[in-house]
Protein backbone atom coordinates (compact mmCIF):
# COMPACT_ATOMS: atom_id res chain seq x y z
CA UNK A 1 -18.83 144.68 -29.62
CA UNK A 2 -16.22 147.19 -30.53
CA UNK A 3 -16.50 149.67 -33.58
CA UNK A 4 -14.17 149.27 -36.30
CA UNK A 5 -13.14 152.82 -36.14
CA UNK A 6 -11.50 152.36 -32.44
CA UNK A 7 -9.51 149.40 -33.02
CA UNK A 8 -5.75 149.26 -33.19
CA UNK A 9 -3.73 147.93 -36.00
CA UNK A 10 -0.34 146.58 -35.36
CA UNK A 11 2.21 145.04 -37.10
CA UNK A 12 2.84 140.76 -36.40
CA UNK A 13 5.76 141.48 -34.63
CA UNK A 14 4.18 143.81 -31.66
CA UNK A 15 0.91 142.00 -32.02
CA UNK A 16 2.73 139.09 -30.45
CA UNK A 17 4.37 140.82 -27.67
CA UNK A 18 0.80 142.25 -26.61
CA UNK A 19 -0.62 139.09 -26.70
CA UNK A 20 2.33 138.06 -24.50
CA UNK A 21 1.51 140.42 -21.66
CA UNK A 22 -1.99 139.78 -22.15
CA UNK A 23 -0.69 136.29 -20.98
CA UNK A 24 1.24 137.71 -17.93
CA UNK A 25 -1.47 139.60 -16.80
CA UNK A 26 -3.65 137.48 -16.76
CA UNK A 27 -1.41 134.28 -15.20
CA UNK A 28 0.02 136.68 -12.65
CA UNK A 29 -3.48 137.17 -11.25
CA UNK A 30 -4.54 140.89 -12.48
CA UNK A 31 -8.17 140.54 -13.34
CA UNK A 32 -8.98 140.94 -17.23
CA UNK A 33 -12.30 143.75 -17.42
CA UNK A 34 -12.80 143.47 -21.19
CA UNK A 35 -10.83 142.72 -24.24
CA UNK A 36 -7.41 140.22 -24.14
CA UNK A 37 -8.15 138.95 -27.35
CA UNK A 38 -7.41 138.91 -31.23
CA UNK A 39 -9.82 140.00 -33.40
CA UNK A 40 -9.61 137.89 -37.03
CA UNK A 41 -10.92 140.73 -39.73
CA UNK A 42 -10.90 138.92 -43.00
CA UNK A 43 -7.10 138.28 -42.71
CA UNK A 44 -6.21 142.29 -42.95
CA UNK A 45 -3.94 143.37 -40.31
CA UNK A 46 -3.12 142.38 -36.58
CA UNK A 47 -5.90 143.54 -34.36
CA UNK A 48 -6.26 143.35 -30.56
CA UNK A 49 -9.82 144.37 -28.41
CA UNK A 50 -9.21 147.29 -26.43
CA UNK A 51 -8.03 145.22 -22.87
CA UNK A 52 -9.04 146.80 -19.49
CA UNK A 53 -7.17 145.15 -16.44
CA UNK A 54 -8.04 146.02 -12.76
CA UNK A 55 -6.58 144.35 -9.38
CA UNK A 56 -2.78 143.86 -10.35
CA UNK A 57 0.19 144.64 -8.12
CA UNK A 58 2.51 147.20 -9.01
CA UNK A 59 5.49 144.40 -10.24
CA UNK A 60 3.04 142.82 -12.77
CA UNK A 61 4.42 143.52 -16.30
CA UNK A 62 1.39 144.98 -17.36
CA UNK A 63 2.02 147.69 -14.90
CA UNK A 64 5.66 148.13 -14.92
CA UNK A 65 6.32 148.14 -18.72
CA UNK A 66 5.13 150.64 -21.70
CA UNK A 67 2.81 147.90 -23.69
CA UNK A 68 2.57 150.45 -27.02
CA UNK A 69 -0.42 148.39 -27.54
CA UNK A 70 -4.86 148.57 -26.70
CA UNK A 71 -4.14 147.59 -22.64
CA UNK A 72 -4.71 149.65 -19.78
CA UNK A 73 -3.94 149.20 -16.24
CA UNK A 74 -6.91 150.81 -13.81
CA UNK A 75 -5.73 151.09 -10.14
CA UNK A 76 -8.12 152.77 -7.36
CA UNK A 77 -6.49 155.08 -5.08
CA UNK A 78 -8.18 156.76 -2.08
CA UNK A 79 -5.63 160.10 -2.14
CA UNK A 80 -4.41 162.56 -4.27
CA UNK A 81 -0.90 161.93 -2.46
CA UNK A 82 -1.50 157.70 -2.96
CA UNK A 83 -2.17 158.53 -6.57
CA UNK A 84 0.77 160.55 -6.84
CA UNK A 85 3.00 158.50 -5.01
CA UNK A 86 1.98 155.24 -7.67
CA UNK A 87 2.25 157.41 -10.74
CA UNK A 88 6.06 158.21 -9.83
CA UNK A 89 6.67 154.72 -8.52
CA UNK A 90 7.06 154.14 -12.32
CA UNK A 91 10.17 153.73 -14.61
CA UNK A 92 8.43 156.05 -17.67
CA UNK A 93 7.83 159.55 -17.74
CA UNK A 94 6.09 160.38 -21.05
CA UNK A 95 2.93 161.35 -20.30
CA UNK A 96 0.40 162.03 -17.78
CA UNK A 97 -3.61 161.82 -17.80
CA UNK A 98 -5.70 163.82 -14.96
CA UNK A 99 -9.35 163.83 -15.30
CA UNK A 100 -10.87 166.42 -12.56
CA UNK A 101 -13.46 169.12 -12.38
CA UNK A 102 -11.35 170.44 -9.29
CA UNK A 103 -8.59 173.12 -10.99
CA UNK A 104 -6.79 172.89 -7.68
CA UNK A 105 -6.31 169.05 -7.81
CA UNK A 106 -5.11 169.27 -11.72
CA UNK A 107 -2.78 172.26 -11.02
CA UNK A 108 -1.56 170.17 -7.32
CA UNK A 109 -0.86 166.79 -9.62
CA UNK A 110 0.65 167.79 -12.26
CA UNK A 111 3.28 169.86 -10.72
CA UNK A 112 3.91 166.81 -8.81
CA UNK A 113 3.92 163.64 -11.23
CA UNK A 114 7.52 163.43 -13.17
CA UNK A 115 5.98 163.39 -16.93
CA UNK A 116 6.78 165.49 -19.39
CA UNK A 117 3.48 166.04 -20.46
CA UNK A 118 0.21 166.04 -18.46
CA UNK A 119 -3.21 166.01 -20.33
CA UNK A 120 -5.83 167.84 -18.26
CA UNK A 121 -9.24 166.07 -19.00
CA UNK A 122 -8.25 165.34 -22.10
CA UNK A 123 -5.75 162.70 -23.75
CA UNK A 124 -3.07 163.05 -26.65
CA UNK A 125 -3.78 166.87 -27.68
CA UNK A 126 -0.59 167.81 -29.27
CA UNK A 127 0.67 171.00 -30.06
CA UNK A 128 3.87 171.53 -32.13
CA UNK A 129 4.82 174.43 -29.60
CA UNK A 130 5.06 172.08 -26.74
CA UNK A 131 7.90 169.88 -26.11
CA UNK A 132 7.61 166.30 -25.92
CA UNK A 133 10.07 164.74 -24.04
CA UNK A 134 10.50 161.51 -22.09
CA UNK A 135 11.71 162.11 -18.30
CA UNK A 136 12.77 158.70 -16.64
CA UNK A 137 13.19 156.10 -18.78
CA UNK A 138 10.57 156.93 -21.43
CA UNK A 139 13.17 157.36 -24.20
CA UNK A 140 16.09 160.27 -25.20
CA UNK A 141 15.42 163.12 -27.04
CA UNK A 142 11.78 164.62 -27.89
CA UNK A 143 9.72 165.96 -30.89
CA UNK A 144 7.95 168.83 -30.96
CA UNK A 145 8.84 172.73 -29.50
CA UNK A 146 11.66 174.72 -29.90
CA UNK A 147 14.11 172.32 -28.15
CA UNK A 148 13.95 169.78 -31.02
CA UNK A 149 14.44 172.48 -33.83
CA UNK A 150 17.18 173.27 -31.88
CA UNK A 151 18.47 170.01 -32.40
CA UNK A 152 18.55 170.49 -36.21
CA UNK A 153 20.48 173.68 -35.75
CA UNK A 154 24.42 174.52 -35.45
CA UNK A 155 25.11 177.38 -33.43
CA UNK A 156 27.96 179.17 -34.67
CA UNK A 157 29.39 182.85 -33.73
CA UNK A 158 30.86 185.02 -35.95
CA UNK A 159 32.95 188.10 -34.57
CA UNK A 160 34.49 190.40 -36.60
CA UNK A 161 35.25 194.27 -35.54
CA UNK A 162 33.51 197.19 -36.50
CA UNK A 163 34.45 199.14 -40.03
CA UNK A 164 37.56 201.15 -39.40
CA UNK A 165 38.19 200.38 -36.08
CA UNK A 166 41.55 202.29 -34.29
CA UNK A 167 43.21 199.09 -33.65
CA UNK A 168 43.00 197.81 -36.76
């Protein structure tokens, strides 16, 4: 069912805590789409299907909590503003997907969702000229853009007068 090359590897550790919200979702009544399983590959790595669930409520964990692992919350919204309004209802900031062929609706929701970054019909395009910086409580600091090499930097002033100067 799913292609090797779209799978996600992930250490024991995280595997487990996946797995565990795969078991919230799932007991706190959010219906499972596809996926909530472990896939067994020959004993190489910790792999998880892709997991799709639909019809939660916004205090479920898998809709409150950054999973870092193959699960996706899908909610249905029947207004820009609703859709809005749920995306900020969140604790993270990070990131941001809109996928539109209206310009206007892109340009109206992503001045208004608080995320650092918002993809316009596409997902996870970097650029090393962009920050990338959680607002909320999607982590400190950032990578990318001048503001991190900034962060590598000491600023430091050095005044000294002008050769032969009168007061001198």
């Amino acid at each position: 069912m799913f292609k090797k090359g779209y799978m996600t590897r992930s250490i024991r550790s995280n595997s487990k805590k996946i797995l565990s919200y795969l078991k919230h979702g799932k007991r706190e009544g959010a219906t499972l789409l596809t996926g909530g399983k472990p896939l067994e590959l020959g004993g190489k790595g910790y792999y998880i299907e892709p997991t799709i669930f639909t019809d939660f409520k916004e205090e479920m964990l898998i809709a409150k909590d950054e999973i870092f692992g193959p699960v996706m919350a899908l909610a249905k919204f029947k207004t820009i503003d609703e859709a809005i309004e749920r995306a900020n209802k969140t604790r993270y900031g990070l990131a941001a997907g809109i996928v539109t062929k209206d310009l206007n609706v892109a340009n109206t929701v992503s001045r208004s969702i608080h995320a650092c970054t918002i993809w316009i019909n596409c997902y996870f395009a970097l650029d090393n000229d962009c920050p990338l910086e959680g607002y909320k409580m999607s982590g400190f600091g950032g990578d990318f853009g001048l503001n991190t090499l900034h962060k590598y930097l000491h600023v430091k002033s050095v005044v000294a007068p002008l050769y032969n100067t009168p007061w001198l």
